[in-house]
N, C-alpha and C. Protein backbone atom coordinates (compact mmCIF):
# COMPACT_ATOMS: atom_id res chain seq x y z
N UNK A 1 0.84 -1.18 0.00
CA UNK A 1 0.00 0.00 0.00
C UNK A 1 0.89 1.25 0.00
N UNK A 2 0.58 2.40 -0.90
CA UNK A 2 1.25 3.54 -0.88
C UNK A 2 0.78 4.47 -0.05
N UNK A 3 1.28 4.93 0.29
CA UNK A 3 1.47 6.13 1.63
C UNK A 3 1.27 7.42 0.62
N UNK A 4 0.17 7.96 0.41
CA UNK A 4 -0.27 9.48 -0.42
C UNK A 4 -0.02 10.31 0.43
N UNK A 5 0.64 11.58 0.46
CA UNK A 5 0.46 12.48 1.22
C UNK A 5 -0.42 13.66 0.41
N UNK A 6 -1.48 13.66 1.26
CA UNK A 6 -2.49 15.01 0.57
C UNK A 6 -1.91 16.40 0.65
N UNK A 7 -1.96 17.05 -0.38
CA UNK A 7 -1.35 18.89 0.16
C UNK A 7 -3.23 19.30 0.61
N UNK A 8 -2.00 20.24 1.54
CA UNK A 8 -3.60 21.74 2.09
C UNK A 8 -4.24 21.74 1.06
N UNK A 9 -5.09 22.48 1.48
CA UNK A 9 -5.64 23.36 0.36
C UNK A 9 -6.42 24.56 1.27
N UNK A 10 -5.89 25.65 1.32
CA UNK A 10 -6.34 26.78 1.83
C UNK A 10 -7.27 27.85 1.33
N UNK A 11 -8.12 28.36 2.48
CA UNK A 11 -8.97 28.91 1.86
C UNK A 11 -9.01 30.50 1.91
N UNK A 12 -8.15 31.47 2.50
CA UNK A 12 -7.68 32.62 2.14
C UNK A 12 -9.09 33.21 3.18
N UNK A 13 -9.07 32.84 4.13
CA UNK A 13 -10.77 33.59 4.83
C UNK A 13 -10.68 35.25 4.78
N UNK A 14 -12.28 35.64 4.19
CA UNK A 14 -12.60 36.89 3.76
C UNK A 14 -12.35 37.83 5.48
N UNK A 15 -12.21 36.90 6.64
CA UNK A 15 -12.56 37.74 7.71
C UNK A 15 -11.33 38.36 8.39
N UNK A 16 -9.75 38.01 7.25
CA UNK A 16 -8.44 38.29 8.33
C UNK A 16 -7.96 38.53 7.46
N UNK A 17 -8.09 39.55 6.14
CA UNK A 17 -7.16 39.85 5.16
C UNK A 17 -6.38 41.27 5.24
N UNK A 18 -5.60 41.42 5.25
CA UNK A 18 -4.52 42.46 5.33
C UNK A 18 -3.61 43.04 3.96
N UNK A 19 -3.75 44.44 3.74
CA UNK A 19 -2.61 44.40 2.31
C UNK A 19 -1.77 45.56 3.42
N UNK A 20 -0.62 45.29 2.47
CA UNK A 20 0.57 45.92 3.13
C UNK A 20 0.55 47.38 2.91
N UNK A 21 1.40 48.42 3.26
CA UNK A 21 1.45 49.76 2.56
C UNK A 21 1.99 50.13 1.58
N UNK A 22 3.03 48.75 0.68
CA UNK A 22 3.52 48.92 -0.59
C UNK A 22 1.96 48.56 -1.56
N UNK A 23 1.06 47.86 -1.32
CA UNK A 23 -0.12 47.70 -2.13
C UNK A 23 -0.79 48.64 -1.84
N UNK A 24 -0.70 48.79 -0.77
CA UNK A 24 -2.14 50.11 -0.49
C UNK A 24 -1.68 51.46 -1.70
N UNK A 25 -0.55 52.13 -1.77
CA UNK A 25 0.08 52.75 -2.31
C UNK A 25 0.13 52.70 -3.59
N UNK A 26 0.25 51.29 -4.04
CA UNK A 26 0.76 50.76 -5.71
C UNK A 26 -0.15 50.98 -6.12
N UNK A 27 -1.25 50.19 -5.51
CA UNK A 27 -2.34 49.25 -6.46
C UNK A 27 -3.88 50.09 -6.16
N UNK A 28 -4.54 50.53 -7.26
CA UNK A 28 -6.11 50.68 -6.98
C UNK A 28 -6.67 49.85 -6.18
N UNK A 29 -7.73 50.57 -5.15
CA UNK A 29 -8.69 49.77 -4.44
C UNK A 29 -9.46 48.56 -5.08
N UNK A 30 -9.67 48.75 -6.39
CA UNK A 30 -10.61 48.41 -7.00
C UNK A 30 -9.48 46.92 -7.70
N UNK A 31 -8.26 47.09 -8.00
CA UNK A 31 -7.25 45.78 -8.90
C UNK A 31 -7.58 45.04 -6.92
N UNK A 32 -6.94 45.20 -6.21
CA UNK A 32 -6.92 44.46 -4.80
C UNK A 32 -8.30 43.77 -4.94
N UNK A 33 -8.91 44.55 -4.58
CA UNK A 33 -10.64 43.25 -4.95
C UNK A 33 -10.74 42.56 -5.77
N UNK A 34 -10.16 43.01 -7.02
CA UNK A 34 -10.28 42.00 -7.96
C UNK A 34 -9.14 40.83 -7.81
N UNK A 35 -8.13 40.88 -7.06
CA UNK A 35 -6.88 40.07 -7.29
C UNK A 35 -7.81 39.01 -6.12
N UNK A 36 -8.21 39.83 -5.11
CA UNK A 36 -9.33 38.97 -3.87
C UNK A 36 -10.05 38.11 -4.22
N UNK A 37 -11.15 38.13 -5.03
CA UNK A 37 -11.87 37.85 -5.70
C UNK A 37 -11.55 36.65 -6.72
N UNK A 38 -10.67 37.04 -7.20
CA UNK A 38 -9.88 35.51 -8.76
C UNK A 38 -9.77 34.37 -7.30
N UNK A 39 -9.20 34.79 -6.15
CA UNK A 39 -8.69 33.80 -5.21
C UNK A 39 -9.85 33.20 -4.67
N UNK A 40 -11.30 34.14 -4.24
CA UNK A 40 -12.00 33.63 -3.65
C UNK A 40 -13.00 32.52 -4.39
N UNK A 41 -12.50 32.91 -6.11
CA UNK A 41 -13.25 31.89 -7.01
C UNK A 41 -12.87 30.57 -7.04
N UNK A 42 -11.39 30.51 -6.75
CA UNK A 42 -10.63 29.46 -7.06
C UNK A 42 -11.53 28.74 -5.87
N UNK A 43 -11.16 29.38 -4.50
CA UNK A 43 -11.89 28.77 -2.88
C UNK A 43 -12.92 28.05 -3.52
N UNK A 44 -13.92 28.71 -4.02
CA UNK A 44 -15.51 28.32 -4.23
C UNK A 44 -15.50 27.21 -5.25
N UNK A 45 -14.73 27.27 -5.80
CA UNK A 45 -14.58 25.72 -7.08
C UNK A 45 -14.11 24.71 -6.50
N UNK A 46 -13.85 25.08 -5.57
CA UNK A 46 -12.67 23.27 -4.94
C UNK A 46 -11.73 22.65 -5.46
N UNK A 47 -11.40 23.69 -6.12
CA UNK A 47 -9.78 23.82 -6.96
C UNK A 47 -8.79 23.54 -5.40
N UNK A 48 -7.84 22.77 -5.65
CA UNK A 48 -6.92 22.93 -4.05
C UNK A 48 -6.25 23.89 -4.15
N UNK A 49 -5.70 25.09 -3.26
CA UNK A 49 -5.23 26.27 -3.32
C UNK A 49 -4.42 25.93 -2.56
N UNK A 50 -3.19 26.90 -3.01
CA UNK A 50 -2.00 27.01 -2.65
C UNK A 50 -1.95 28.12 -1.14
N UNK A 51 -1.58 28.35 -0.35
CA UNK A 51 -0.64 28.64 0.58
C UNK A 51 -0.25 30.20 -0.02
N UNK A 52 0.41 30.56 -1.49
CA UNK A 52 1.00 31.31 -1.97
C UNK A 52 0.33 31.40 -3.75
N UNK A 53 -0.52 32.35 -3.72
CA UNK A 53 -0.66 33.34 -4.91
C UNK A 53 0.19 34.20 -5.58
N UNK A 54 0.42 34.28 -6.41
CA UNK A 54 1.41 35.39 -7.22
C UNK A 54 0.42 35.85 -8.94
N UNK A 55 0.72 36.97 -8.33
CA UNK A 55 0.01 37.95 -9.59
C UNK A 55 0.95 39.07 -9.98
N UNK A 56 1.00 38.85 -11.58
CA UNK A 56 1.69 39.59 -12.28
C UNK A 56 0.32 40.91 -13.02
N UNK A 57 1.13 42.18 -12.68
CA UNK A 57 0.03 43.07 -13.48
C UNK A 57 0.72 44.46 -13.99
N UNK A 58 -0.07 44.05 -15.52
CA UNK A 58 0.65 45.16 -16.53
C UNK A 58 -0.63 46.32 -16.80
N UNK A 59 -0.23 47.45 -16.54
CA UNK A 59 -1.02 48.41 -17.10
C UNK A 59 -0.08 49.34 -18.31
N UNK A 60 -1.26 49.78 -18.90
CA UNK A 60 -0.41 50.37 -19.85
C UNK A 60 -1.83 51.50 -20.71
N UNK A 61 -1.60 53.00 -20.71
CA UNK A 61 -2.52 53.77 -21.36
C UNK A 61 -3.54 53.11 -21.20
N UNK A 62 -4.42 52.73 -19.35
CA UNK A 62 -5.44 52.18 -18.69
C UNK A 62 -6.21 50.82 -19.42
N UNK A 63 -5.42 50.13 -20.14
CA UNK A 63 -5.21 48.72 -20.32
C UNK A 63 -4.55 47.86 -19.25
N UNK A 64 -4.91 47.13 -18.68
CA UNK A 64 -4.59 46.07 -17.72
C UNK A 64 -4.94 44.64 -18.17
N UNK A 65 -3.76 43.47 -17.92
CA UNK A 65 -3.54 42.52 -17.76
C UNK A 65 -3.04 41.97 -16.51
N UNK A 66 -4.32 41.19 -15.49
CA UNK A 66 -3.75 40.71 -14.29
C UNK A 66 -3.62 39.28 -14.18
N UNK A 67 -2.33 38.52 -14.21
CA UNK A 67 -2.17 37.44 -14.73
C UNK A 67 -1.99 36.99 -13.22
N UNK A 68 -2.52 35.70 -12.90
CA UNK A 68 -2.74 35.14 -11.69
C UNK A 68 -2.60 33.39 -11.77
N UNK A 69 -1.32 33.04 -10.66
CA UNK A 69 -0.59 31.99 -10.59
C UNK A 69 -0.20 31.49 -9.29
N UNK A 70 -0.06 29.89 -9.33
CA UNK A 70 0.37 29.36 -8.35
C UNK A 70 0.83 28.39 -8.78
N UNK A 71 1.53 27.43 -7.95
CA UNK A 71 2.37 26.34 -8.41
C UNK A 71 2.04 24.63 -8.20
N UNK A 72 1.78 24.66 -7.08
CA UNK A 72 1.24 23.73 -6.60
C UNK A 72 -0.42 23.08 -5.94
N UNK A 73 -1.05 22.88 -6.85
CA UNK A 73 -0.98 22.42 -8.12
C UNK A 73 -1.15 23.45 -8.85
N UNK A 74 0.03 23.37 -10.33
CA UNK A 74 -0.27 24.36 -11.59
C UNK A 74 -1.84 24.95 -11.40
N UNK A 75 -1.46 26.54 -11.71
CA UNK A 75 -2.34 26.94 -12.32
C UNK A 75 -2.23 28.19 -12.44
N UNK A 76 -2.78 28.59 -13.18
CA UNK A 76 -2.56 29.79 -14.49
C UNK A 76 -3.92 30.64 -14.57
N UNK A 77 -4.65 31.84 -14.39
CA UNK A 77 -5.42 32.77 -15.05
C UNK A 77 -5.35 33.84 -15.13
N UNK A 78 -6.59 34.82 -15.84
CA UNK A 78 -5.88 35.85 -16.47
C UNK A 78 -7.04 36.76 -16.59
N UNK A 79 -6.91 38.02 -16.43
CA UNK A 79 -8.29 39.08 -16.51
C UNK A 79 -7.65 39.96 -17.41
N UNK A 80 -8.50 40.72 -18.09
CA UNK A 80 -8.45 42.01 -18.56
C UNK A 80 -8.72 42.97 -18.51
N UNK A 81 -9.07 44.36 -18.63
CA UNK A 81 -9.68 44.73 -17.88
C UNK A 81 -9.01 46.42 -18.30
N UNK A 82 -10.05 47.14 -18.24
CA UNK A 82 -9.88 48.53 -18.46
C UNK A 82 -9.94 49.54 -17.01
N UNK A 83 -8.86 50.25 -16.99
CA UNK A 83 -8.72 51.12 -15.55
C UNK A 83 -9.07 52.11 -16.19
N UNK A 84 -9.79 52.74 -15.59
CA UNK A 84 -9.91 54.55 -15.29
C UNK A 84 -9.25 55.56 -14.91
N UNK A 85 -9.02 54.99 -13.51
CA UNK A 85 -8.25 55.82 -13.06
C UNK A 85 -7.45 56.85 -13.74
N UNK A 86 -7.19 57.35 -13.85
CA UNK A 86 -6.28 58.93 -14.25
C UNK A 86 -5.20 58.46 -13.88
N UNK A 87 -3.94 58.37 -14.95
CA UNK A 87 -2.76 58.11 -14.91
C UNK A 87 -1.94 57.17 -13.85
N UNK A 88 -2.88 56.06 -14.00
CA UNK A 88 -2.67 54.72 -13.53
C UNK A 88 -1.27 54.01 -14.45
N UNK A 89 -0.36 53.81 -14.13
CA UNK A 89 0.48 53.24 -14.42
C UNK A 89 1.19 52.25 -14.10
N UNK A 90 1.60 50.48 -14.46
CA UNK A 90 1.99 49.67 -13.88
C UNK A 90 2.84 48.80 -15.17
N UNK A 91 4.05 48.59 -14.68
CA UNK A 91 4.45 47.73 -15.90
C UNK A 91 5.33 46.45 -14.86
N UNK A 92 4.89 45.21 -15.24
CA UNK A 92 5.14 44.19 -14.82
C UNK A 92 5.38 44.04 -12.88
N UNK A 93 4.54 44.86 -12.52
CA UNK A 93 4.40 44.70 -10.92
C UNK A 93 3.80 43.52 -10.14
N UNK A 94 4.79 42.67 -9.60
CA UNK A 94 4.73 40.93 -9.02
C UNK A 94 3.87 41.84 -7.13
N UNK A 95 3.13 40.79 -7.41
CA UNK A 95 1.93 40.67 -5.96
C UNK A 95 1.61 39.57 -5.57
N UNK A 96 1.93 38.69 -4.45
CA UNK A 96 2.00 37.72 -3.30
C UNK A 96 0.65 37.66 -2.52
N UNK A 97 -0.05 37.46 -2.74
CA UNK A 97 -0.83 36.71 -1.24
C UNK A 97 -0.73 35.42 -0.68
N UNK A 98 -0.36 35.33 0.74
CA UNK A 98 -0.21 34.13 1.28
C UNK A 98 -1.29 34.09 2.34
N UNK A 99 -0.92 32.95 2.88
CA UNK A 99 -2.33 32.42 3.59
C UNK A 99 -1.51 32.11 4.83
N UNK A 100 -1.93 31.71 5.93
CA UNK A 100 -0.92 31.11 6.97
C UNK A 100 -2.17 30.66 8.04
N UNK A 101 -3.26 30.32 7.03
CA UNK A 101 -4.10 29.62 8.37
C UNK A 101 -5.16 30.78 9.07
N UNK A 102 -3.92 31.49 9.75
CA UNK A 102 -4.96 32.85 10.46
C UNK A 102 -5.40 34.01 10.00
N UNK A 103 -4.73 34.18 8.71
CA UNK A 103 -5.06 35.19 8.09
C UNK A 103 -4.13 35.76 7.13
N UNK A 104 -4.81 36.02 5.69
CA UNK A 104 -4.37 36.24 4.60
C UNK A 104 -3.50 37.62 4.14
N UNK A 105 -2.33 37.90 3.76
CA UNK A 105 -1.64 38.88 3.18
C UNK A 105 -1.49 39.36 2.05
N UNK A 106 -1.70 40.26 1.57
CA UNK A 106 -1.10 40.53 0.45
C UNK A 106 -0.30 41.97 0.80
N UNK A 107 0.67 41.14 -0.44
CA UNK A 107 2.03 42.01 -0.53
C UNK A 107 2.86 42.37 -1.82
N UNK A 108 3.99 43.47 -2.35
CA UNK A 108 4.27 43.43 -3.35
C UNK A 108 5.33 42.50 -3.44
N UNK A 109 6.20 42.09 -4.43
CA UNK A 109 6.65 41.13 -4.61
C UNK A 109 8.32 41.94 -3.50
N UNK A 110 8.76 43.15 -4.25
CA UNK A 110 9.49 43.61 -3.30
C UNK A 110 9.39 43.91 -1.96
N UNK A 111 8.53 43.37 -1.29
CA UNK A 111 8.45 43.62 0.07
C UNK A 111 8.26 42.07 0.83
N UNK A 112 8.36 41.03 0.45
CA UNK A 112 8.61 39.73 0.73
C UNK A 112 10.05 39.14 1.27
């Protein structure tokens, strides 16, 4: 008989989430909900979730691409998405949310 070891699968709870002051700063109110949100879909599918999210996001003349990844197990998605905002600017800015059980972080990739 083989010995399986199951991974977590975490669920990022809506009631202990925290962004840092490099996101608060970077990122629109409005990209953070949405980066929240791709995660809380994954939760609701019973997809197994990783521990560690990473999102890549390009803006460009209020064109946005927020590309959203984890590793274990693979997986890959992707929004599009038009900003408003007034001279919103982002070119290839890496964003982390981790999970640790008690409550969820997000962070920029340089502040990890």
């Amino acid at each position: 008989m083989r010995n399986i070891e199951m991974k977590k699968s975490y669920n990022f709870t809506p009631l202990a989430r925290y962004v840092t002051r490099g996101v608060e700063t970077s990122l629109p109110f409005e990209i953070q909900m949405l980066m929240w949100s791709m995660i809380d879909r994954m939760v609701k599918s019973g997809f197994l979730v990783d521990y560690l999210q990473a999102f890549t996001i390009d803006c460009h003349h209020g064109d946005c691409i927020i590309k959203h990844k984890q590793e274990c197990p693979d997986y890959t998605g992707e929004v599009k998405l038009r900003i408003l905002e007034e001279g919103f600017e982002c070119h290839s800015l890496k964003v982390f949310v981790i999970d640790d059980e008690t409550h969820s972080t997000m962070l920029l990739a340089s502040e990890y």
